[in-house]
PDB file of N, CA and C in Angstrom:
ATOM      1  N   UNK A   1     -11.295   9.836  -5.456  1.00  0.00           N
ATOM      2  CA  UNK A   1     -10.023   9.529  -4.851  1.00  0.00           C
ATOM      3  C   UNK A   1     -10.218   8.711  -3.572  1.00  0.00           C
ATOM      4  N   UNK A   2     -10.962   8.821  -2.852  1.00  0.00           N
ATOM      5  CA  UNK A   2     -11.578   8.720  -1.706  1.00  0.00           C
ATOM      6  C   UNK A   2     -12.078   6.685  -1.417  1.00  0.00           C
ATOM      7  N   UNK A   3     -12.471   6.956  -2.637  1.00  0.00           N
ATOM      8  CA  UNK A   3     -13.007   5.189  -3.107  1.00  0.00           C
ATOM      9  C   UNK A   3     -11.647   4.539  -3.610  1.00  0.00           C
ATOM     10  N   UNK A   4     -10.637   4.899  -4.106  1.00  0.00           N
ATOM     11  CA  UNK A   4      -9.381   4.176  -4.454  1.00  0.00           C
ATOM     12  C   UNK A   4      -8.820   3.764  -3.737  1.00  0.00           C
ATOM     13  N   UNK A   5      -8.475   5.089  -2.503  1.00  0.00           N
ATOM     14  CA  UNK A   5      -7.526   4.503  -1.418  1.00  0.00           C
ATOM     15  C   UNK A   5      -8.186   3.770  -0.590  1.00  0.00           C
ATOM     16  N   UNK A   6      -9.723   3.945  -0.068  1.00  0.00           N
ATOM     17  CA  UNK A   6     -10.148   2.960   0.507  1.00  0.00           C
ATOM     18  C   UNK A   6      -9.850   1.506   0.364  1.00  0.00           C
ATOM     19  N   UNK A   7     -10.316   0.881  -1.493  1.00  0.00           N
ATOM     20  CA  UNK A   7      -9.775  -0.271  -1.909  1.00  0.00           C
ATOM     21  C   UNK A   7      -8.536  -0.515  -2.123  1.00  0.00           C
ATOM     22  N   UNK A   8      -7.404   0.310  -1.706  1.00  0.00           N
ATOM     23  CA  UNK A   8      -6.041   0.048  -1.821  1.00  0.00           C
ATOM     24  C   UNK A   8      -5.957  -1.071   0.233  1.00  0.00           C
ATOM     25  N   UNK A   9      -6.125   0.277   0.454  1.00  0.00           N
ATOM     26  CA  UNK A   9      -6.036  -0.016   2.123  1.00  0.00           C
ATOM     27  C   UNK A   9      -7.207  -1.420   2.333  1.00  0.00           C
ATOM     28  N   UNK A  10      -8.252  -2.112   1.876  1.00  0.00           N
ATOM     29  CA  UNK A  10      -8.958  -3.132   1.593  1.00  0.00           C
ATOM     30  C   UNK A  10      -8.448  -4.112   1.039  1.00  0.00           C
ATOM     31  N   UNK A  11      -7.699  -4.289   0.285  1.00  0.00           N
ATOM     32  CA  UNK A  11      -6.816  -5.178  -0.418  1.00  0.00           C
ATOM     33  C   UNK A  11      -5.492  -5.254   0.267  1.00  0.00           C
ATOM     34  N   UNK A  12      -4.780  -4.391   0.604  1.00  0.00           N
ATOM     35  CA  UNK A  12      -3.701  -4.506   1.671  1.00  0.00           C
ATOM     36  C   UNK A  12      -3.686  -5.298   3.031  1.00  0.00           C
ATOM     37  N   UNK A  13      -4.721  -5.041   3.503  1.00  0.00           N
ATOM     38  CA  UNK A  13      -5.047  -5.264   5.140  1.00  0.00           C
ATOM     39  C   UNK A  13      -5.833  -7.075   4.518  1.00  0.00           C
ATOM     40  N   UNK A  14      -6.320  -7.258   3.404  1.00  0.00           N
ATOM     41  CA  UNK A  14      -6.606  -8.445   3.159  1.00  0.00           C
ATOM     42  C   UNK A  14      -5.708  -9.619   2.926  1.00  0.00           C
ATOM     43  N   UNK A  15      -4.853  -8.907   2.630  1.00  0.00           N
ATOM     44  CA  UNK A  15      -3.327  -9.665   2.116  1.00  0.00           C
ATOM     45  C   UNK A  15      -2.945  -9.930   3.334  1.00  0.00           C
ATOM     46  N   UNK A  16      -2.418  -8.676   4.584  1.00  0.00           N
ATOM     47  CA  UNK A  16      -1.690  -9.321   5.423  1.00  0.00           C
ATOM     48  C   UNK A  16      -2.580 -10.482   6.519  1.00  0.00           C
ATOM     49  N   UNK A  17      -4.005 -10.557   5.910  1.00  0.00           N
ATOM     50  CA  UNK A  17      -4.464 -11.393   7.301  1.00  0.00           C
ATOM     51  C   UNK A  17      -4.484 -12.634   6.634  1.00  0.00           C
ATOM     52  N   UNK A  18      -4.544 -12.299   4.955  1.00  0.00           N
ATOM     53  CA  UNK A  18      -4.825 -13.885   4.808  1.00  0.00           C
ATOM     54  C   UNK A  18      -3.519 -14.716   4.060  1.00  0.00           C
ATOM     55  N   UNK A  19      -2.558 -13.677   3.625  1.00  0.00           N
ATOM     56  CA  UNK A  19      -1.639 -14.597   3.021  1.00  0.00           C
ATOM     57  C   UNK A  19      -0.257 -14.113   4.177  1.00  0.00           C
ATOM     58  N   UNK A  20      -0.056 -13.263   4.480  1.00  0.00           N
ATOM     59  CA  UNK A  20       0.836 -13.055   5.753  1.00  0.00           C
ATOM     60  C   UNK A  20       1.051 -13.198   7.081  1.00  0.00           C
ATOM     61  N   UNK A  21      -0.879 -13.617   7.091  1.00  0.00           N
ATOM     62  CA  UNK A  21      -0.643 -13.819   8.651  1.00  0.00           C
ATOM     63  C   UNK A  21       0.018 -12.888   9.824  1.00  0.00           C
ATOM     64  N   UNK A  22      -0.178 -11.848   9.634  1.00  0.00           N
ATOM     65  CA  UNK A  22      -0.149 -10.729  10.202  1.00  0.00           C
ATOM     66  C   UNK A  22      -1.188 -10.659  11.523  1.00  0.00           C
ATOM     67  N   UNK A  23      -0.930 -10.461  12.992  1.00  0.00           N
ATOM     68  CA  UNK A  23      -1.171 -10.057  14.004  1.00  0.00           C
ATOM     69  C   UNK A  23      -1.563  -9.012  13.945  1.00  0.00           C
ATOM     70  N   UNK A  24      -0.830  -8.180  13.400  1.00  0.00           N
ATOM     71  CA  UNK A  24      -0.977  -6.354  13.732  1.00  0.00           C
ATOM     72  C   UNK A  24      -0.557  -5.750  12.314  1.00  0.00           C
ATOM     73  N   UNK A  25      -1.667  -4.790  12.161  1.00  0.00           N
ATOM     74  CA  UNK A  25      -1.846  -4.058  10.802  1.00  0.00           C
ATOM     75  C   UNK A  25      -1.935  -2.386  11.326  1.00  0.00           C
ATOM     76  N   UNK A  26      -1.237  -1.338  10.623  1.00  0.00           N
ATOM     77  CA  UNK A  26      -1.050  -0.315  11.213  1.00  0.00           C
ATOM     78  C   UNK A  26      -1.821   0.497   9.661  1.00  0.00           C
ATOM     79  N   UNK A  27      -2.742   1.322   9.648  1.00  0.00           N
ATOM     80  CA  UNK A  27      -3.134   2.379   8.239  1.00  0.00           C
ATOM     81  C   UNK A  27      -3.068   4.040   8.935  1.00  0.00           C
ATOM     82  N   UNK A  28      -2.394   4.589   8.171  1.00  0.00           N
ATOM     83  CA  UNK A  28      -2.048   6.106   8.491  1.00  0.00           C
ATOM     84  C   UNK A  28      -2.504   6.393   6.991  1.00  0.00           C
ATOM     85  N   UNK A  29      -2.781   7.927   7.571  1.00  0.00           N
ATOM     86  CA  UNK A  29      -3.280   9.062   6.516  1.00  0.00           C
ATOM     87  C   UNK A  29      -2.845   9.925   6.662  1.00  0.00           C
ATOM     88  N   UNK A  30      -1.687  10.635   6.057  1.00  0.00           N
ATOM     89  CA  UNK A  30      -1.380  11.894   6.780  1.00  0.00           C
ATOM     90  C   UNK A  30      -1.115  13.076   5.266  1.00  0.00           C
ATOM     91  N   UNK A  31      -1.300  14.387   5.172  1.00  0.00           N
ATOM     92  CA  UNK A  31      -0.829  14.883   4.573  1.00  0.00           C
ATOM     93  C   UNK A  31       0.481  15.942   5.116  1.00  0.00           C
ATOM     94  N   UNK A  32       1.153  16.014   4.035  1.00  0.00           N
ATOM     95  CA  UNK A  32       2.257  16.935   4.072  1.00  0.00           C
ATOM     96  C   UNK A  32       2.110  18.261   3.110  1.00  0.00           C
ATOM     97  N   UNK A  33       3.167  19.280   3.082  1.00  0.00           N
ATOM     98  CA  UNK A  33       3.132  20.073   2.473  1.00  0.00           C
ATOM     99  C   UNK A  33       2.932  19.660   0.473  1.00  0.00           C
ATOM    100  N   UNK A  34       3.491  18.615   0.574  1.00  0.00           N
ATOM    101  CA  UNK A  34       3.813  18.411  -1.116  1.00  0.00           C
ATOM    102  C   UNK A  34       2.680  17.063  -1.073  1.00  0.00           C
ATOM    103  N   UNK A  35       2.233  16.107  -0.513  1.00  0.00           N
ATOM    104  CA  UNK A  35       1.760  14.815  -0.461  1.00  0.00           C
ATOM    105  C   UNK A  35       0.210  14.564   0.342  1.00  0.00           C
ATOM    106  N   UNK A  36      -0.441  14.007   0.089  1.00  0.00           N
ATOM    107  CA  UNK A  36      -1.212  12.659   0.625  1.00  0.00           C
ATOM    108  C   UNK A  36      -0.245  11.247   0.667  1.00  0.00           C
ATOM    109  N   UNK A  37      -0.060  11.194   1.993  1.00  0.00           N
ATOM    110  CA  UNK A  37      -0.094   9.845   2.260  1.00  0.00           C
ATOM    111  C   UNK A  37      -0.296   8.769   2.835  1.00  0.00           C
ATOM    112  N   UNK A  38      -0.790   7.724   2.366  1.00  0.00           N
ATOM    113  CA  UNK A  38      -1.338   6.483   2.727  1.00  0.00           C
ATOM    114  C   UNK A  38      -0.084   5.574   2.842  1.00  0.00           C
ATOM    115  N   UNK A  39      -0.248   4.881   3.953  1.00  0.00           N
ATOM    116  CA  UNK A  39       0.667   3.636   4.719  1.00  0.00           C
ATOM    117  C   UNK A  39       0.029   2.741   5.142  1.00  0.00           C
ATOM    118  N   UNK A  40      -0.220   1.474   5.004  1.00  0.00           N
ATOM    119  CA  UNK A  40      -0.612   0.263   5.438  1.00  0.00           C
ATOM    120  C   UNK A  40       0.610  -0.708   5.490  1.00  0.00           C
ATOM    121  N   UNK A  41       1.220  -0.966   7.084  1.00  0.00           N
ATOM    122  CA  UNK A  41       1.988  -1.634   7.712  1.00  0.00           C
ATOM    123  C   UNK A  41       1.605  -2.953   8.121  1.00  0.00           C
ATOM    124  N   UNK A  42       2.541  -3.938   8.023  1.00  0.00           N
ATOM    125  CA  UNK A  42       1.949  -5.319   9.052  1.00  0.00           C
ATOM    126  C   UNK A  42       3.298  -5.975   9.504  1.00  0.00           C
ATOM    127  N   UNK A  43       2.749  -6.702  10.459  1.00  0.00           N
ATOM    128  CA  UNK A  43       3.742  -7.431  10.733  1.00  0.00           C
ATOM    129  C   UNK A  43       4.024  -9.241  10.823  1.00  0.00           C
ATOM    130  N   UNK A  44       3.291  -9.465   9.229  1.00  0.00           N
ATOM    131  CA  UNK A  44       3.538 -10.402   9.050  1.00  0.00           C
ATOM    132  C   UNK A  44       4.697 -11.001   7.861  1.00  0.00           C
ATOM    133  N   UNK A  45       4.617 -11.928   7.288  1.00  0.00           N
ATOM    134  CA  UNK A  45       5.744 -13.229   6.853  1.00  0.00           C
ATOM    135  C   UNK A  45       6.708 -12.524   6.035  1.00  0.00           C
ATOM    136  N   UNK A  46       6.017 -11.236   5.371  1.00  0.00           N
ATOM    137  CA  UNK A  46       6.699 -10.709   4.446  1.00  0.00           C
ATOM    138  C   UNK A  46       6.725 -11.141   3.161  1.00  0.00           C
ATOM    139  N   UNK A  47       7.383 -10.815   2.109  1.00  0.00           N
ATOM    140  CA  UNK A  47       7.347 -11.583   0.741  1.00  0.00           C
ATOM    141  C   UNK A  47       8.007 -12.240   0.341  1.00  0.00           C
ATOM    142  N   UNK A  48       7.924 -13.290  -0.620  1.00  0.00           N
ATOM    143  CA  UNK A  48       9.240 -13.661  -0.990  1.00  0.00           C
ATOM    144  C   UNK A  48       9.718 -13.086  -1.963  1.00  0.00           C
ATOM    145  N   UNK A  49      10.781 -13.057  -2.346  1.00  0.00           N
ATOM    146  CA  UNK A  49      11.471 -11.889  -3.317  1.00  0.00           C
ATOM    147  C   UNK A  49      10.742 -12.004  -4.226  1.00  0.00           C
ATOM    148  N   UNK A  50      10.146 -13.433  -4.913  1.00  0.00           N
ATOM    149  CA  UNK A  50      10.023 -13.968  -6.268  1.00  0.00           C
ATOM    150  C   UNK A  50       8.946 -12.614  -6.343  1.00  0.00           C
ATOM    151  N   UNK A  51       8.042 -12.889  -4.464  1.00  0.00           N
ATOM    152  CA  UNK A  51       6.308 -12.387  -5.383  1.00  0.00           C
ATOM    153  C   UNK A  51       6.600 -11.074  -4.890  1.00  0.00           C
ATOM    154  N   UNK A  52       7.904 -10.162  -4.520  1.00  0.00           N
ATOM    155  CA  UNK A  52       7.839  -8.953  -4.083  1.00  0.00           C
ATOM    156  C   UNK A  52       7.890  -8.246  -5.377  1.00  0.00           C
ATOM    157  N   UNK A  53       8.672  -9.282  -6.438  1.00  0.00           N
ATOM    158  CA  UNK A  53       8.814  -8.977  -8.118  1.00  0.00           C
ATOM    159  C   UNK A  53       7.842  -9.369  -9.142  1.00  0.00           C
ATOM    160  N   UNK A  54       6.878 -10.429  -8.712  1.00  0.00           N
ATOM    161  CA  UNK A  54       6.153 -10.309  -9.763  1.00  0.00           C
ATOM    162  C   UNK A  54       4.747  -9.539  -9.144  1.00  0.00           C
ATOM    163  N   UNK A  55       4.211  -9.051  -9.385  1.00  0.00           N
ATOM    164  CA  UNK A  55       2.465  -8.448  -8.975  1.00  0.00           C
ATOM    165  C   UNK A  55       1.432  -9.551  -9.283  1.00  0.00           C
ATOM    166  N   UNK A  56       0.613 -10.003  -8.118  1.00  0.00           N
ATOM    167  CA  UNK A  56      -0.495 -10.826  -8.563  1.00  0.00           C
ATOM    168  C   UNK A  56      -1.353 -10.257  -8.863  1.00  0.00           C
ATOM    169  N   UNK A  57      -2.680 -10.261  -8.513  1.00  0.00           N
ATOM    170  CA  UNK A  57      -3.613  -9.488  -9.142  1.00  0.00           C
ATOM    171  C   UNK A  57      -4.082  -8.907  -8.295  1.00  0.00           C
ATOM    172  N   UNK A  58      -3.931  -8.502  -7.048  1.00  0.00           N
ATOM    173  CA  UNK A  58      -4.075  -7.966  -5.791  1.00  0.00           C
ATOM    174  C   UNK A  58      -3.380  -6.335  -5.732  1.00  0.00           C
ATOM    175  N   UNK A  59      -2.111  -6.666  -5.769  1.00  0.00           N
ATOM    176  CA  UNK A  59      -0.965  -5.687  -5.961  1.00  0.00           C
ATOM    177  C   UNK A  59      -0.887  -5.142  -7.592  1.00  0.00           C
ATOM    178  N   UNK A  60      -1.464  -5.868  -8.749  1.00  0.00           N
ATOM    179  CA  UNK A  60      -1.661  -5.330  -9.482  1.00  0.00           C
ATOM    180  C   UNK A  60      -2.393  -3.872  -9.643  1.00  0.00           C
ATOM    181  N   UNK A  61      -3.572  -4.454  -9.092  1.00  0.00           N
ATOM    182  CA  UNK A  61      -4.789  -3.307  -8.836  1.00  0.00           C
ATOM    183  C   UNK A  61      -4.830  -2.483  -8.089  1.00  0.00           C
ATOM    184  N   UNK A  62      -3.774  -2.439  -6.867  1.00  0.00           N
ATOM    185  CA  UNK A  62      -3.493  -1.399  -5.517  1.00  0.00           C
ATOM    186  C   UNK A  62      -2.416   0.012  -6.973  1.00  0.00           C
ATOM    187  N   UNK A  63      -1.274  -0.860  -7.533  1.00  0.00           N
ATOM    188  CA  UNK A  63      -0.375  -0.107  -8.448  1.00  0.00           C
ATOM    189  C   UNK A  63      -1.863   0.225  -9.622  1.00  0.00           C
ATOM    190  N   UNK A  64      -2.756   0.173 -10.376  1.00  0.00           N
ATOM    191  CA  UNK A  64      -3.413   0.765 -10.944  1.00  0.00           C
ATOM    192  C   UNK A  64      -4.321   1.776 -10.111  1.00  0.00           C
ATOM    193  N   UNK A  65      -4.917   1.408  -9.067  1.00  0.00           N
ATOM    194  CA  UNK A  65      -5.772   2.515  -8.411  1.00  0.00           C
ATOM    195  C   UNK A  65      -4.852   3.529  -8.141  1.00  0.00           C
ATOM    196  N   UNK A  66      -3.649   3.652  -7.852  1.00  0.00           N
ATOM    197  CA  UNK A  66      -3.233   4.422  -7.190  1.00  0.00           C
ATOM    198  C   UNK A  66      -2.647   5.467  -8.579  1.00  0.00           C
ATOM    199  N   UNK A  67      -2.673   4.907  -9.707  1.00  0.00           N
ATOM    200  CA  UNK A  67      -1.633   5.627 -10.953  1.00  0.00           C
ATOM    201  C   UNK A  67      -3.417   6.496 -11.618  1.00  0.00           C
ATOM    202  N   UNK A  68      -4.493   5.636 -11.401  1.00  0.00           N
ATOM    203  CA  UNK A  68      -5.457   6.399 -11.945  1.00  0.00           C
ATOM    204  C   UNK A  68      -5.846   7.959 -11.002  1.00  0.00           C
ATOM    205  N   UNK A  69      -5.574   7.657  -9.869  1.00  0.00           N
ATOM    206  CA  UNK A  69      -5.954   9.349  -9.374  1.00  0.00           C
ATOM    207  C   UNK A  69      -4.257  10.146  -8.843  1.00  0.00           C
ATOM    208  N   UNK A  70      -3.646   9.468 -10.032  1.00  0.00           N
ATOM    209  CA  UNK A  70      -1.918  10.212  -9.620  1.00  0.00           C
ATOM    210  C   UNK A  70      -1.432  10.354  -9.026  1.00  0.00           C
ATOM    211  N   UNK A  71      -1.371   9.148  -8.427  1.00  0.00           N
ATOM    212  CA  UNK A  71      -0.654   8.841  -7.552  1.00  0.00           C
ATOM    213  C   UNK A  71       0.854   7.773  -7.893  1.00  0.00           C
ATOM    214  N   UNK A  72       1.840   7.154  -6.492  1.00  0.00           N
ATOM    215  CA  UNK A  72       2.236   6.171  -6.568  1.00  0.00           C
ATOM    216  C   UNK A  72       2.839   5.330  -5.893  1.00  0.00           C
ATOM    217  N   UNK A  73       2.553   3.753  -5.949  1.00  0.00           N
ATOM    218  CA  UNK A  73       2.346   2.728  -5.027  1.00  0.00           C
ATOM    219  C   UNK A  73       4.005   2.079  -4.780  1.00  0.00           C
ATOM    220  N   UNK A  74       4.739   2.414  -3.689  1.00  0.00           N
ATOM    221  CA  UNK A  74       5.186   1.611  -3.445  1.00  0.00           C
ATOM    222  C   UNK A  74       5.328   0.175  -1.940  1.00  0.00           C
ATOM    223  N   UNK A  75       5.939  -1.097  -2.952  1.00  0.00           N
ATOM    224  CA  UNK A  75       5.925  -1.935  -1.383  1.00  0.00           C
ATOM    225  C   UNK A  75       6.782  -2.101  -1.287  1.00  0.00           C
ATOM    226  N   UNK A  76       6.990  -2.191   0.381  1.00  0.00           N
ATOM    227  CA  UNK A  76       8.220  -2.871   0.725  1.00  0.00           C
ATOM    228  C   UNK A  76       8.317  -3.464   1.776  1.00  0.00           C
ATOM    229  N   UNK A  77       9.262  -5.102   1.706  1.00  0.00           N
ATOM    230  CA  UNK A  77       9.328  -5.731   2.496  1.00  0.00           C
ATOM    231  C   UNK A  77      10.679  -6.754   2.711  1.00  0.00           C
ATOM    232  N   UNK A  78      10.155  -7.247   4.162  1.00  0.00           N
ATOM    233  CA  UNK A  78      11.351  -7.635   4.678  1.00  0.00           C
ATOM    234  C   UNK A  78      11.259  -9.325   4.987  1.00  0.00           C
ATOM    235  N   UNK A  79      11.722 -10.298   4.577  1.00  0.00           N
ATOM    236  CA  UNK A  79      11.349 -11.714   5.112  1.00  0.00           C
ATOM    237  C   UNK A  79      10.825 -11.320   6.170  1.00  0.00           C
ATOM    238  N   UNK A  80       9.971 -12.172   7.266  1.00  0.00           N
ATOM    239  CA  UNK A  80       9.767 -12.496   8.099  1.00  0.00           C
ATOM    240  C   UNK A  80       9.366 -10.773   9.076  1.00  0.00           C
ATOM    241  N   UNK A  81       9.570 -10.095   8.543  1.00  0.00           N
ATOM    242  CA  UNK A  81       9.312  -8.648   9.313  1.00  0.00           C
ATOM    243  C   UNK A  81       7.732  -7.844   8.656  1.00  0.00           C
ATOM    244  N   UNK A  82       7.385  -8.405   7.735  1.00  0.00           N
ATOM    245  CA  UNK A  82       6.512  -7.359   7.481  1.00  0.00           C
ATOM    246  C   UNK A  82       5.949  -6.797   6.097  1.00  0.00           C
ATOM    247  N   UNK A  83       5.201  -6.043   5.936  1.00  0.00           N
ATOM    248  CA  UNK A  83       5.061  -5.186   4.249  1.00  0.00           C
ATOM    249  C   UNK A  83       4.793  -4.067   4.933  1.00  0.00           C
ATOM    250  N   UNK A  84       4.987  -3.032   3.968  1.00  0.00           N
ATOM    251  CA  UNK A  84       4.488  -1.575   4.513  1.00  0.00           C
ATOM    252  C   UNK A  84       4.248  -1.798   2.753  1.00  0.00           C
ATOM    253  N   UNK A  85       3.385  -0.929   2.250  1.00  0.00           N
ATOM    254  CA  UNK A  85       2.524  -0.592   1.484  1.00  0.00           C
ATOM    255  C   UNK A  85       2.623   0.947   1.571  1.00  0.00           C
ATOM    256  N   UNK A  86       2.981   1.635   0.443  1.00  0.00           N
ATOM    257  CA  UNK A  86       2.848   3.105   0.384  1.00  0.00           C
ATOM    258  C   UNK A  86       2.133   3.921  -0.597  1.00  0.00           C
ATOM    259  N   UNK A  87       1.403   4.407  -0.950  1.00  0.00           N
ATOM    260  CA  UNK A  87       0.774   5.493  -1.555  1.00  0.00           C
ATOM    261  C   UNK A  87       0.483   6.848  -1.653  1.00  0.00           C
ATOM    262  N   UNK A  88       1.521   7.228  -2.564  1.00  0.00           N
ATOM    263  CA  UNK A  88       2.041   8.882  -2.703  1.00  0.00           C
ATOM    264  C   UNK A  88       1.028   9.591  -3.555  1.00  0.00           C
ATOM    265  N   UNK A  89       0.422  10.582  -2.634  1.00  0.00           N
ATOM    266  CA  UNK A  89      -0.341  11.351  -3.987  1.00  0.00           C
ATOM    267  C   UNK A  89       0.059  13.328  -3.930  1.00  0.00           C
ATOM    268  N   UNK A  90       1.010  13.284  -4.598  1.00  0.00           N
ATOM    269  CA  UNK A  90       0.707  14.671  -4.664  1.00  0.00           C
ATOM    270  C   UNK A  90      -0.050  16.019  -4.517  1.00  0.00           C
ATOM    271  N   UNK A  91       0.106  16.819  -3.853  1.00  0.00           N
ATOM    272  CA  UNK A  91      -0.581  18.076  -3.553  1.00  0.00           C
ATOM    273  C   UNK A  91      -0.665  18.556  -4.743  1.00  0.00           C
ATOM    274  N   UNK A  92      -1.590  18.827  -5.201  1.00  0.00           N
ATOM    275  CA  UNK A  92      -2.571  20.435  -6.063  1.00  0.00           C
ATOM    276  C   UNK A  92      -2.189  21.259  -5.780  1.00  0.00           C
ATOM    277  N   UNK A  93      -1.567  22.364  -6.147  1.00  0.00           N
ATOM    278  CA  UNK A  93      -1.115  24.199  -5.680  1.00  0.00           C
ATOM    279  C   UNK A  93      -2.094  24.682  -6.445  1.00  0.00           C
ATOM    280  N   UNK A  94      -2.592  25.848  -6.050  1.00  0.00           N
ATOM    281  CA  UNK A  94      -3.118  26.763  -6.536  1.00  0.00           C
ATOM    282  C   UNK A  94      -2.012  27.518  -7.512  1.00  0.00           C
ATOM    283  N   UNK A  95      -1.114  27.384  -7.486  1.00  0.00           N
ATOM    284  CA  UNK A  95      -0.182  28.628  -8.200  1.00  0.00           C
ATOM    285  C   UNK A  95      -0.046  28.488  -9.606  1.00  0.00           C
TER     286      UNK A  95
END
């Protein structure tokens, strides 16, 4: 699991420096009662709708790493404000 999100958060933070042009990149890890979650923020160009809808092969592979250890990837963005990048992974219960 450990090696996925790494290359999620690797491919994210690659995107915003080289196709967004992003200044400032923010990655949180936090768990909750029900979740793992991963956030990779920026504050660059944002997407354009076209490529917020189609997946290149970048964002392809962030949405497969994240569905192989059950998880799930969402992005979202704003023209000119940014991507945040999300990755939900569910808590394990013992019960």
């Amino acid at each position: 699991m450990a090696g996925h999100l790494y290359r999620i958060v690797q491919e994210a933070v690659n995107n915003a420096v080289k196709h967004a042009e992003a200044t400032r990149v923010l990655i949180s890890l936090r768990q909750t009662a029900q979740a793992l979650v991963l956030e990779v923020t920026d504050n660059g160009k944002g997407l354009r709708k076209k490529a917020a809808e189609k997946r290149g092969l970048g964002m392809g592979v962030m949405h497969h790493r994240a569905s192989v250890i059950g998880g799930t990837l969402t992005v979202t963005s704003r023209r000119g404000e940014g991507v945040a990048i999300r990755c939900l992974l569910p808590v394990k219960t013992n019960s």
